[in-house]
C-alpha atoms as a PDB file:
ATOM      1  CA  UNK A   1     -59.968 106.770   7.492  1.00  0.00           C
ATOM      2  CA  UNK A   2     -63.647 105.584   8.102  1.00  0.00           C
ATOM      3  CA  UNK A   3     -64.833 105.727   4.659  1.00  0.00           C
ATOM      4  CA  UNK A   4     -61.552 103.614   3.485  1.00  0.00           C
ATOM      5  CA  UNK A   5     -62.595 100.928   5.956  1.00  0.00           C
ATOM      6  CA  UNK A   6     -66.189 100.778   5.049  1.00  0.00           C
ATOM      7  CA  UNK A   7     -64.873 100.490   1.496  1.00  0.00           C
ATOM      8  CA  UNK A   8     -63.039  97.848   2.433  1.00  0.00           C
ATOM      9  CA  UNK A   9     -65.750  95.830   4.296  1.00  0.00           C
ATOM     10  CA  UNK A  10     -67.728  95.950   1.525  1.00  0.00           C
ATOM     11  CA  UNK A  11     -65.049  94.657  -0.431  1.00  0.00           C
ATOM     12  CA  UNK A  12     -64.199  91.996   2.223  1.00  0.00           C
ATOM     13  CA  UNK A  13     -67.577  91.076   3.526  1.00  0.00           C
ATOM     14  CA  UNK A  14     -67.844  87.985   0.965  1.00  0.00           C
ATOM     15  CA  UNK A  15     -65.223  85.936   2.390  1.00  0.00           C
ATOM     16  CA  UNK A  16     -66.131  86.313   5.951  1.00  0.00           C
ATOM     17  CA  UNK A  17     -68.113  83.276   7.233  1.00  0.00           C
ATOM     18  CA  UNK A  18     -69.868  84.833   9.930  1.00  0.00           C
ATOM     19  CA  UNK A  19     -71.458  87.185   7.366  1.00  0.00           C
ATOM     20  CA  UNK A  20     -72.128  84.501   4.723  1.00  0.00           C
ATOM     21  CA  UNK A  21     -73.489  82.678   7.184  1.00  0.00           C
ATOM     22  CA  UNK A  22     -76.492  85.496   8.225  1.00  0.00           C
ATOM     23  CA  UNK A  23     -76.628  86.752   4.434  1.00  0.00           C
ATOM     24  CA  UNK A  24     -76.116  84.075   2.129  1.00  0.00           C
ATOM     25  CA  UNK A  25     -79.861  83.351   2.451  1.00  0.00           C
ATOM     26  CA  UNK A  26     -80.896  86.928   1.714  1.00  0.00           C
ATOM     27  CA  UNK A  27     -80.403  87.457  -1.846  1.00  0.00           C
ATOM     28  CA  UNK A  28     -80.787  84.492  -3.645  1.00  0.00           C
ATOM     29  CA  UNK A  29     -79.692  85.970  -7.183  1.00  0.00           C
ATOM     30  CA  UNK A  30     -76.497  86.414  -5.953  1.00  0.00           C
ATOM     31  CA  UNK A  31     -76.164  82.639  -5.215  1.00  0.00           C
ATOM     32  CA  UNK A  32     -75.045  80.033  -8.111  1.00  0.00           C
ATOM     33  CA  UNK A  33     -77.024  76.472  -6.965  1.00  0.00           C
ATOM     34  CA  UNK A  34     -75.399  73.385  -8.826  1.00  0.00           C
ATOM     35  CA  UNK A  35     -76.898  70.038  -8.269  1.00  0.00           C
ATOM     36  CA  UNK A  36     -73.838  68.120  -7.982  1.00  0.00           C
ATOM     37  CA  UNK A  37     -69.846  68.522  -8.495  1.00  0.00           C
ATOM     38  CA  UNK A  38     -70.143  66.662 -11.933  1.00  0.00           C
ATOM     39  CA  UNK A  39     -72.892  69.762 -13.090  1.00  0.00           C
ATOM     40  CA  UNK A  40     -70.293  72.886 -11.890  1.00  0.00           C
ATOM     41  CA  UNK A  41     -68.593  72.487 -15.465  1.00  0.00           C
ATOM     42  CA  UNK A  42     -70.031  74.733 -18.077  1.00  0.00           C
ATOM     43  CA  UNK A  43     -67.995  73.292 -20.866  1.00  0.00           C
ATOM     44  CA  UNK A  44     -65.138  70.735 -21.058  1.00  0.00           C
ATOM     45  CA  UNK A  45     -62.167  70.347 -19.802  1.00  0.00           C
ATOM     46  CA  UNK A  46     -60.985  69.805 -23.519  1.00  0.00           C
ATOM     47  CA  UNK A  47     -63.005  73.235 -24.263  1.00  0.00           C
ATOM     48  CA  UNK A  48     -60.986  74.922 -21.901  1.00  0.00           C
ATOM     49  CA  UNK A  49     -57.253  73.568 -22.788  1.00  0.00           C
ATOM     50  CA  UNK A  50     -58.055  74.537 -26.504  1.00  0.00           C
ATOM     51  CA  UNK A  51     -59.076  77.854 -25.760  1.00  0.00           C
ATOM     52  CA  UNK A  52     -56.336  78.878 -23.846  1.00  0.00           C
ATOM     53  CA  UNK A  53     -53.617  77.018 -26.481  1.00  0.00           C
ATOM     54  CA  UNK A  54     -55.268  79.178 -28.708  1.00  0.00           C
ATOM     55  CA  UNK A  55     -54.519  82.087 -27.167  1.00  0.00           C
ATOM     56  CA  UNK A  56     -51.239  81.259 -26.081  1.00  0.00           C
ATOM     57  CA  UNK A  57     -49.430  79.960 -29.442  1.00  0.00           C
ATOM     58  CA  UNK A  58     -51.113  83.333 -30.832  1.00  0.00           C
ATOM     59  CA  UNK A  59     -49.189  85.140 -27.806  1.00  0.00           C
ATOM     60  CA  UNK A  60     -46.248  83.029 -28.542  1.00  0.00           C
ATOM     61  CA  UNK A  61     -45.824  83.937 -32.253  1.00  0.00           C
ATOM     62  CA  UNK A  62     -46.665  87.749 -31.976  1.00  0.00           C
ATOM     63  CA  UNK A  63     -43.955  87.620 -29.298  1.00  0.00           C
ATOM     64  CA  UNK A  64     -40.690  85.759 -31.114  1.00  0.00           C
ATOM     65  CA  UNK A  65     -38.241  88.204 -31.435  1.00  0.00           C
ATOM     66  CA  UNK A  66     -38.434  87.087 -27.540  1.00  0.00           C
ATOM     67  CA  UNK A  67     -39.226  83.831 -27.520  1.00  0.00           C
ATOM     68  CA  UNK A  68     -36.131  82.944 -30.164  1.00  0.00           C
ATOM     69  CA  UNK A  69     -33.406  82.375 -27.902  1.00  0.00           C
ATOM     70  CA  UNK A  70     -35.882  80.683 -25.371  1.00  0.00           C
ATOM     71  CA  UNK A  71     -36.670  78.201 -28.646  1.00  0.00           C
ATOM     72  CA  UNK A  72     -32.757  77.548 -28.052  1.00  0.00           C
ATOM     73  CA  UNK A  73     -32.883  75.853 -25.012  1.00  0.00           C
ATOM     74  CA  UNK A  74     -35.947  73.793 -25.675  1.00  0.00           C
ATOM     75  CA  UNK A  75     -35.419  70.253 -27.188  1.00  0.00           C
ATOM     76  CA  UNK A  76     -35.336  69.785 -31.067  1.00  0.00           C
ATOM     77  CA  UNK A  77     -38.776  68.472 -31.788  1.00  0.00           C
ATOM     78  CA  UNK A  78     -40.510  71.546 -30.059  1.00  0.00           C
ATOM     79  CA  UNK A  79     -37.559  74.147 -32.172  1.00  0.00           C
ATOM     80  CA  UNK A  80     -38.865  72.382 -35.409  1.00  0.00           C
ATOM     81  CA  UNK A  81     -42.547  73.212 -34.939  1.00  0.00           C
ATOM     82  CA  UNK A  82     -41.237  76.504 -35.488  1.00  0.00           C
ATOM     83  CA  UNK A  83     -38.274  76.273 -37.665  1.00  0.00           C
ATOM     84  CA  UNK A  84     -40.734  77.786 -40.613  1.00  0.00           C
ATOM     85  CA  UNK A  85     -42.196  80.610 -38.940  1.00  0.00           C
ATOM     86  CA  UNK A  86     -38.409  82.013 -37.336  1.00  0.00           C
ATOM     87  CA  UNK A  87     -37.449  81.783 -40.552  1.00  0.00           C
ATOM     88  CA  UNK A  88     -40.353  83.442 -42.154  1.00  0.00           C
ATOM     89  CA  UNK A  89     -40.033  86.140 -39.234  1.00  0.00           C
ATOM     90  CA  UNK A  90     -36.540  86.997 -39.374  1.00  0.00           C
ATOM     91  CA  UNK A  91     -36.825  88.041 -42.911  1.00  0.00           C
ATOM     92  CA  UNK A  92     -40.153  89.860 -42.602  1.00  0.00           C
ATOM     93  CA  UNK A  93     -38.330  91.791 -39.791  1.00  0.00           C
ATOM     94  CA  UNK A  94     -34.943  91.704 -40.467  1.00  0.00           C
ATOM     95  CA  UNK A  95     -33.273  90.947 -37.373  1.00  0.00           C
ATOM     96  CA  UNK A  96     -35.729  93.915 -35.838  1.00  0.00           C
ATOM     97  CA  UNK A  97     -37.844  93.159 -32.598  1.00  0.00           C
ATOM     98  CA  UNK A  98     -41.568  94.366 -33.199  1.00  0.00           C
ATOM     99  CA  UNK A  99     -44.079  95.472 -30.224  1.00  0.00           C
ATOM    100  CA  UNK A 100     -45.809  92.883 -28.622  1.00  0.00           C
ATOM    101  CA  UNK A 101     -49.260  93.565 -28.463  1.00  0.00           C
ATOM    102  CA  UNK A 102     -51.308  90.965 -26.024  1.00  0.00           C
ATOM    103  CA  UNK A 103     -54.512  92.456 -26.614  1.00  0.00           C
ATOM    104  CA  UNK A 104     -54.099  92.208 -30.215  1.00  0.00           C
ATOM    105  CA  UNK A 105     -53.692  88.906 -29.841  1.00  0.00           C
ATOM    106  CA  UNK A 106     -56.701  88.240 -27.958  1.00  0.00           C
ATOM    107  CA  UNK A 107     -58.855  90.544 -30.732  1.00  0.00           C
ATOM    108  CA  UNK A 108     -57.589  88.071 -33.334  1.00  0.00           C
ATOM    109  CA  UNK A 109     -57.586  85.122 -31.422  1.00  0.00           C
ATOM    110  CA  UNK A 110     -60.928  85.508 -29.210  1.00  0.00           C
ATOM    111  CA  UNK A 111     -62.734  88.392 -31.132  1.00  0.00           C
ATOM    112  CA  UNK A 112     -62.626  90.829 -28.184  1.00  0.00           C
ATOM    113  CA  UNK A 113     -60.583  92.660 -25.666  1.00  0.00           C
ATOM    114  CA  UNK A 114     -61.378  93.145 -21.547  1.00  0.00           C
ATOM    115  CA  UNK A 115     -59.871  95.668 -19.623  1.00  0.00           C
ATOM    116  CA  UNK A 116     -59.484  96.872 -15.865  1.00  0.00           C
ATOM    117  CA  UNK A 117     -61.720 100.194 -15.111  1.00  0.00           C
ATOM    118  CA  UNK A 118     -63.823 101.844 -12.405  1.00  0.00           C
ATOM    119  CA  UNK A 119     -67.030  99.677 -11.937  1.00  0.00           C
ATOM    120  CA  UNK A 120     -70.497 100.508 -12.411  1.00  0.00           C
ATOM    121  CA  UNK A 121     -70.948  99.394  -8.884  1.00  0.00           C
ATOM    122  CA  UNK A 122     -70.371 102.166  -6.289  1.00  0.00           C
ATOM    123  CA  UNK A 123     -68.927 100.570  -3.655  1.00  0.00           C
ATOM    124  CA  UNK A 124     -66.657  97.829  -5.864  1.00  0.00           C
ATOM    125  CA  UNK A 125     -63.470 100.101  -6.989  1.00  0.00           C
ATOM    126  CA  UNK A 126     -62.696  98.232 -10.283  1.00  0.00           C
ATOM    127  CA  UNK A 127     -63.908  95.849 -12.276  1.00  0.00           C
ATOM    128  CA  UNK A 128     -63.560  94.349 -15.618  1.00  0.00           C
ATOM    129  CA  UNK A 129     -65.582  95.221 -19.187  1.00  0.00           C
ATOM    130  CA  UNK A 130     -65.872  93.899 -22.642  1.00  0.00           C
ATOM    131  CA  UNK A 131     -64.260  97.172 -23.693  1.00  0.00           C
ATOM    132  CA  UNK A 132     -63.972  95.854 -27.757  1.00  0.00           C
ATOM    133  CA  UNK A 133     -66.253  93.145 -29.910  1.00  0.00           C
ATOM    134  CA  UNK A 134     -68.313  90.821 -28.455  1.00  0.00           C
ATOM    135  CA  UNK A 135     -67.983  87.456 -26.166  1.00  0.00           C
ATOM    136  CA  UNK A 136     -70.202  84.665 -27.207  1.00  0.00           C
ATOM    137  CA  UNK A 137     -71.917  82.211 -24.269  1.00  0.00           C
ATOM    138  CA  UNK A 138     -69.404  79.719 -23.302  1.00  0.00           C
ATOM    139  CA  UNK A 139     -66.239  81.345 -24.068  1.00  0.00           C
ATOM    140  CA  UNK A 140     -63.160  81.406 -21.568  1.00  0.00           C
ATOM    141  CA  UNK A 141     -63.469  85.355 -21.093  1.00  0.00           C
ATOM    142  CA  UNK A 142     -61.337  85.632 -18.040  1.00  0.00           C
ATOM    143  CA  UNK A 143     -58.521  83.824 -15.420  1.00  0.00           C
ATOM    144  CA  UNK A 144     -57.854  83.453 -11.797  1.00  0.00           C
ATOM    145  CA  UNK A 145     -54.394  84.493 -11.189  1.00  0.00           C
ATOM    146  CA  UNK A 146     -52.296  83.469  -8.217  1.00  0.00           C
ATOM    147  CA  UNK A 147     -50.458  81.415  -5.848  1.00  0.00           C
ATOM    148  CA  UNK A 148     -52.010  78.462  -5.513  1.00  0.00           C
ATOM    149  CA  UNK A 149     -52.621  76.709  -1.760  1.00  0.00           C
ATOM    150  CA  UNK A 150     -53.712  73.004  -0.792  1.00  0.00           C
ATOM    151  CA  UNK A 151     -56.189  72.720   2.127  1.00  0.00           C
ATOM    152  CA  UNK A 152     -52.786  71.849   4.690  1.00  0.00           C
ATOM    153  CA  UNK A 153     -50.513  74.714   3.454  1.00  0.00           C
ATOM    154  CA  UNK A 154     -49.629  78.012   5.287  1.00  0.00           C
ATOM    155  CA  UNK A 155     -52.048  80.915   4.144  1.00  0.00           C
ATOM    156  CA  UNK A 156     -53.320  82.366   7.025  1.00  0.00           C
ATOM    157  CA  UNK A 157     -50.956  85.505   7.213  1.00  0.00           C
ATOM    158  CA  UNK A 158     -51.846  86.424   3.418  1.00  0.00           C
ATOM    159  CA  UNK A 159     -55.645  86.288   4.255  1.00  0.00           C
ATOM    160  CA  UNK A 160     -55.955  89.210   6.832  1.00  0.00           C
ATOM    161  CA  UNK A 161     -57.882  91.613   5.282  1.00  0.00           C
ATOM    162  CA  UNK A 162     -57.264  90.031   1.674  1.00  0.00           C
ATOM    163  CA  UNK A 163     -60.278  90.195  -0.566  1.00  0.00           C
ATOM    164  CA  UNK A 164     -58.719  87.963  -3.382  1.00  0.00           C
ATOM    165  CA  UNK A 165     -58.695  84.369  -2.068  1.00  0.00           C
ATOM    166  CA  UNK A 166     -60.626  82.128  -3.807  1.00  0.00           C
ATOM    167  CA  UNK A 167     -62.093  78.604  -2.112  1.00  0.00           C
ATOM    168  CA  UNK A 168     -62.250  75.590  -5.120  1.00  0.00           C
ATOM    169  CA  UNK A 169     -64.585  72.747  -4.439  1.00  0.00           C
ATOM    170  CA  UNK A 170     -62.326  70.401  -2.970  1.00  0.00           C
ATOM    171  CA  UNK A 171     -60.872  73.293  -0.465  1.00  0.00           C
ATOM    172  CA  UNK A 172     -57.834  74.064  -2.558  1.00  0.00           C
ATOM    173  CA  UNK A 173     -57.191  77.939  -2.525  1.00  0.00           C
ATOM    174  CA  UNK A 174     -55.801  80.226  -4.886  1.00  0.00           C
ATOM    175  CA  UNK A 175     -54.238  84.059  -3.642  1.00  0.00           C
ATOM    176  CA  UNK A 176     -55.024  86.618  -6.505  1.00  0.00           C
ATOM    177  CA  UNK A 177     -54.195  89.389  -4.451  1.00  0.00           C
ATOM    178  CA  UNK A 178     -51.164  91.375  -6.345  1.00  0.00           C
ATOM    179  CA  UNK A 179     -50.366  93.748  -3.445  1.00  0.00           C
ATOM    180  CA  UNK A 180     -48.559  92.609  -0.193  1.00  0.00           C
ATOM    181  CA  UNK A 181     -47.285  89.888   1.473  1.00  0.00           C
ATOM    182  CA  UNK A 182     -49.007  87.692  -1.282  1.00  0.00           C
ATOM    183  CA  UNK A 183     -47.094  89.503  -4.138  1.00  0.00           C
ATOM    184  CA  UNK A 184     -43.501  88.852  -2.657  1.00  0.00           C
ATOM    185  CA  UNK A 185     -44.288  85.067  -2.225  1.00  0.00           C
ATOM    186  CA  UNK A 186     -45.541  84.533  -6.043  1.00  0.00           C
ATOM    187  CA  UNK A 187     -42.551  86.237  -7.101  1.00  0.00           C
ATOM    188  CA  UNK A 188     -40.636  84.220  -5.000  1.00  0.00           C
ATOM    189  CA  UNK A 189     -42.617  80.924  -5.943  1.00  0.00           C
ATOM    190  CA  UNK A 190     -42.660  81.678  -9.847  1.00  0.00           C
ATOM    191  CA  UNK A 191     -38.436  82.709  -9.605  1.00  0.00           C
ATOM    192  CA  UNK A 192     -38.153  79.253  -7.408  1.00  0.00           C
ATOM    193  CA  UNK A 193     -39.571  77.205 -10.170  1.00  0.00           C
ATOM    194  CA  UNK A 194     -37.637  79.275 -13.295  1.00  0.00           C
ATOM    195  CA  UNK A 195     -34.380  77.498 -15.108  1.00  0.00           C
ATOM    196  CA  UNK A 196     -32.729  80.268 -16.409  1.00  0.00           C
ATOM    197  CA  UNK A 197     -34.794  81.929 -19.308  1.00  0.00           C
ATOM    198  CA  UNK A 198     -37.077  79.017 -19.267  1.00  0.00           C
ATOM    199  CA  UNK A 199     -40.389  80.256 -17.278  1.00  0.00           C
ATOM    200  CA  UNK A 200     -43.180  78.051 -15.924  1.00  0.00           C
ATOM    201  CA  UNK A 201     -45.289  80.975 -15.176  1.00  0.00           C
ATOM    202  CA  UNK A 202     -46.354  84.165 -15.529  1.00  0.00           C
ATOM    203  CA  UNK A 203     -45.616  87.291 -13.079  1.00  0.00           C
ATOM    204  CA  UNK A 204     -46.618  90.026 -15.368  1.00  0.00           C
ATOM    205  CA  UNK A 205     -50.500  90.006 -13.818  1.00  0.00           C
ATOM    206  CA  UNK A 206     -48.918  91.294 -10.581  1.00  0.00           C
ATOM    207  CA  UNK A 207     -48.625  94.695 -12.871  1.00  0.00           C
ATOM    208  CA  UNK A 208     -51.143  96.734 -15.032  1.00  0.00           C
ATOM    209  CA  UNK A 209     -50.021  95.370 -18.274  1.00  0.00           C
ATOM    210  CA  UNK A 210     -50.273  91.630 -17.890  1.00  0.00           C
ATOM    211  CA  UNK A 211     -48.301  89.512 -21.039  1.00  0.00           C
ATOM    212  CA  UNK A 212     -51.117  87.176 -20.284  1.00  0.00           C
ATOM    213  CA  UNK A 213     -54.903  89.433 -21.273  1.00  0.00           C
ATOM    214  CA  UNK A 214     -57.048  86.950 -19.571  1.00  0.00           C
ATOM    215  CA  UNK A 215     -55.534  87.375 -15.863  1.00  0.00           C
ATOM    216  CA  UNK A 216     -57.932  89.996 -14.895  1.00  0.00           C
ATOM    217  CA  UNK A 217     -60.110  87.430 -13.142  1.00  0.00           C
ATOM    218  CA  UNK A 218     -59.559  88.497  -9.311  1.00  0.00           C
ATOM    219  CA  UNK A 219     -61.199  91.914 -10.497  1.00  0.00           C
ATOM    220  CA  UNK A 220     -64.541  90.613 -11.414  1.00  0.00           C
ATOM    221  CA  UNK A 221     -67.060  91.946  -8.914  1.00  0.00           C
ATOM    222  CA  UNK A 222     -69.782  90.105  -7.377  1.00  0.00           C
ATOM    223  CA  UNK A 223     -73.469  90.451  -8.983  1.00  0.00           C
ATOM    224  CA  UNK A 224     -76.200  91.859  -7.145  1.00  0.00           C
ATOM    225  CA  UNK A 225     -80.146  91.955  -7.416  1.00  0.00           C
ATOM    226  CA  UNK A 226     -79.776  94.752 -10.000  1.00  0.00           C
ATOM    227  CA  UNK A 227     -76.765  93.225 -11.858  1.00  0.00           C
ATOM    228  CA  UNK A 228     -77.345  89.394 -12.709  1.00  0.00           C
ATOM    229  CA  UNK A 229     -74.138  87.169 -13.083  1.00  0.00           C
ATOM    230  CA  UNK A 230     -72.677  86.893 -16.614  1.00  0.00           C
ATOM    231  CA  UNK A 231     -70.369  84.649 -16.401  1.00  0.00           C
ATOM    232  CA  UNK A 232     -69.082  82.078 -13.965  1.00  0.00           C
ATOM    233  CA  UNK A 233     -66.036  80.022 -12.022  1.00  0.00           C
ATOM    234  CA  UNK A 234     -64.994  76.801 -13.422  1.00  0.00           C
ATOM    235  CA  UNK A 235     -61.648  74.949 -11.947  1.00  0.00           C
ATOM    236  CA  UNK A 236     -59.101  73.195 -14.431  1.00  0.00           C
ATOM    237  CA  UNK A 237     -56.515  71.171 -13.859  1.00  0.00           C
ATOM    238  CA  UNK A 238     -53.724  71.360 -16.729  1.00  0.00           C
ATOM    239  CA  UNK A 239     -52.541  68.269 -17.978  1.00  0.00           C
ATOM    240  CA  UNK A 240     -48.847  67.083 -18.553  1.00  0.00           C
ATOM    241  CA  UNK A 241     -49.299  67.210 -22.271  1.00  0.00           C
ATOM    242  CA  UNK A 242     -49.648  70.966 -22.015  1.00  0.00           C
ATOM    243  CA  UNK A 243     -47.264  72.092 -24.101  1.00  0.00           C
ATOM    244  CA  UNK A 244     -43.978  73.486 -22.379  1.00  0.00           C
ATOM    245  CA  UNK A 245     -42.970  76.647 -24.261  1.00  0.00           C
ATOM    246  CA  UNK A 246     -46.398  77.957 -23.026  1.00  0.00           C
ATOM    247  CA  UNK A 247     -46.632  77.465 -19.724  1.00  0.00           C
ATOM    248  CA  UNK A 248     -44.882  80.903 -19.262  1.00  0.00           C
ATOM    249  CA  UNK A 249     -48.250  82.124 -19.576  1.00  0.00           C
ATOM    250  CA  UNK A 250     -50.007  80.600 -16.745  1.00  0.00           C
ATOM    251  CA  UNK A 251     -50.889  83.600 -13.635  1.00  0.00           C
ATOM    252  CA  UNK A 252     -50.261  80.357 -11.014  1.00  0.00           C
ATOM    253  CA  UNK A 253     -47.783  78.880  -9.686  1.00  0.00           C
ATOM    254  CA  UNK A 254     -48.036  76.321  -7.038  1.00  0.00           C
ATOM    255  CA  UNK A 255     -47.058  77.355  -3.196  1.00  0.00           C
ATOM    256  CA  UNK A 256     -45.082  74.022  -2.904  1.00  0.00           C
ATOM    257  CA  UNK A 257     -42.701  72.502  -5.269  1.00  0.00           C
ATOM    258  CA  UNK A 258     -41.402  69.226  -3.732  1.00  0.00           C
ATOM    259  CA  UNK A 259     -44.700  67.151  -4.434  1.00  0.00           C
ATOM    260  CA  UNK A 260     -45.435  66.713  -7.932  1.00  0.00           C
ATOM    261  CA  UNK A 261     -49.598  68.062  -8.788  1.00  0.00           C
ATOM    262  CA  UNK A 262     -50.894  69.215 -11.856  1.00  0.00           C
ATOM    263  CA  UNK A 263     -51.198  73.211 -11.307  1.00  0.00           C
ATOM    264  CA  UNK A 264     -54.681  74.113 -11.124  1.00  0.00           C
ATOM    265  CA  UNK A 265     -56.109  76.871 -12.781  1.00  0.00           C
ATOM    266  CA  UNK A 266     -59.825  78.926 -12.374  1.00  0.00           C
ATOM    267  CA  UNK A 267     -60.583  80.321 -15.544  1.00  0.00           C
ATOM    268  CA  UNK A 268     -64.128  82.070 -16.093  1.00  0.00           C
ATOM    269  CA  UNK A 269     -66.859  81.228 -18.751  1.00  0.00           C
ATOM    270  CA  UNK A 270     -69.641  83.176 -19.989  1.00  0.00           C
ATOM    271  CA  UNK A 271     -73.288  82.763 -19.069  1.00  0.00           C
ATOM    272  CA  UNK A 272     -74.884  84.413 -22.208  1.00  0.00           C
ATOM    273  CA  UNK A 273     -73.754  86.796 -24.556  1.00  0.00           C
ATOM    274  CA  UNK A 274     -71.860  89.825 -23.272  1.00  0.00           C
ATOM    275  CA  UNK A 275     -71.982  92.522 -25.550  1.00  0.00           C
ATOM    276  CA  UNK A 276     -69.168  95.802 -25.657  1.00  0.00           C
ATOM    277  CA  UNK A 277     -68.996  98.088 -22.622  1.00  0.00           C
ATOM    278  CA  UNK A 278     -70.933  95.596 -20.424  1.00  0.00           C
ATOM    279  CA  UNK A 279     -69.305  94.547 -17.147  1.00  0.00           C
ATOM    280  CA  UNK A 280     -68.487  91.224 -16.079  1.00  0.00           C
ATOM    281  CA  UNK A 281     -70.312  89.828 -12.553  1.00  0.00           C
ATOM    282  CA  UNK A 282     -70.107  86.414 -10.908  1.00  0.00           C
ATOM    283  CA  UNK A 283     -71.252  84.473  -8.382  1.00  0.00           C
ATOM    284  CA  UNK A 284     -68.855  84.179  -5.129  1.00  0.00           C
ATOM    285  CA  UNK A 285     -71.195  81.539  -3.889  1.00  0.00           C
ATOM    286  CA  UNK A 286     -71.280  78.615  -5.527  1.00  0.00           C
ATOM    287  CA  UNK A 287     -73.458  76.085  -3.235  1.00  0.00           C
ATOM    288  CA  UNK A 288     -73.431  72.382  -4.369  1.00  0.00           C
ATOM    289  CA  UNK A 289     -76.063  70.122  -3.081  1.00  0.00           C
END
């Protein structure tokens, strides 16, 4: 019983004020220093948006025999940017469904696959590795899943003891926990916001296979004096113009529904070069002068 509780200190330590407060000054590799808010971007907003519609439209085709009766419902000028490649489909398969395979998407969309395992650090549980290719600097490697909270919403029942919630720059907060009290309300949020087949968001990040390969953000441990940050936060707002058949991929989903916002998103970019087998580490302090 002991040792699970100092596990968990260690785990929840970070988010504690108190404790940031007497230690934040103590190890200063751990800390991320940004000039100003305009400097916390490592790369552009635009970067960002084509990265991840990358990814998606690549999860989107290796996924139609799906995704075809979704098309259905959707109007006719989004079902005719795919007219060709049903067709295409439906004879190379034959009416068959084939196995969806998100990380083989990523390989051939991103050049590289991460995955959940035990870290390197004793005292962090899991964390997340390069476990196939190689991620250049700059790349989206990684997202922040979960329910996300403005500064005046209810949260404070889902943050007892929860190591997962994650403070944005202009005090917006996003849940990644997938265990709990904060698991039953992003089910309930993403079901809210779902007509019929048609999904906003993504739920599958709440289990061990996730549709969506990047949501393994909330596992990335925090670097130390011995292991240097690799990669780092960077908040993104997605725009209308996001296109609708793949917003079922998003891990977020906003905690409110009646006041219209564009859903922000935390995705995380690389530092350097990350090589396969290395774990990922970044900064939970971000100070901004």
């Amino acid at each position: 019983m002991l040792r699970r509780l100092l596990s968990g200190w260690k785990r929840y330590k970070y988010r504690l004020v108190p404790w940031i407060a007497l230690n934040v000054g103590k190890n200063p590799r751990t800390i991320r220093f940004v000039p100003e808010t305009s400097l916390d971007k490592v790369i552009s907003d635009s970067a960002i948006e084509a990265s991840l519609l990358k990814l998606f439209r690549a999860l989107f085709r290796s996924d139609l025999s799906n995704q075809a009766e979704f098309l259905k419902m959707l109007p006719e000028s989004i079902q005719s940017k795919y007219k060709n490649l049903l067709t295409h489909f439906h004879k190379e398969t034959e009416g068959n469904r084939m196995d969806f395979n998100p990380d083989g998407a990523m390989l051939e969309t991103f050049g590289f696959i991460i995955r959940r395992a035990i870290s390197s650090l004793s005292f962090a549980g899991r964390g997340v590795f390069v476990t196939t290719g190689r991620v250049p600097k700059g790349t989206v490697v990684c997202m922040y899943p979960g329910t996300v909270y403005q500064q005046y919403e209810p949260i404070l029942f889902q943050s007892i003891c929860n190591p997962f919630i994650f403070r944005c720059v202009d005090g917006m907060l996003i849940d990644g926990n997938d265990k709990g009290i904060s698991k039953v309300i992003y089910r309930s949020c993403s079901g809210r916001d779902r007509l019929g087949p048609y999904k906003t968001s993504d739920v599958t990040w709440l289990t061990e296979t996730p549709v969506n390969p990047l949501a393994l953000g909330q596992y990335v441990n925090n670097c130390s004096n011995e292991k240097e940050a690799n990669v780092c936060y960077q908040e993104f707002d997605v725009p209308t113009t996001f296109p609708v058949e793949f917003r079922q991929y998003f891990p977020n989903v906003n905690y409110r529904h009646d006041v219209e916002r564009l859903l922000r998103c935390v995705v995380l970019v690389t530092l350097r070069d990350i090589e396969m087998g290395e774990e990922l580490f970044s900064n939970y302090y971000t100070i901004i002068k």
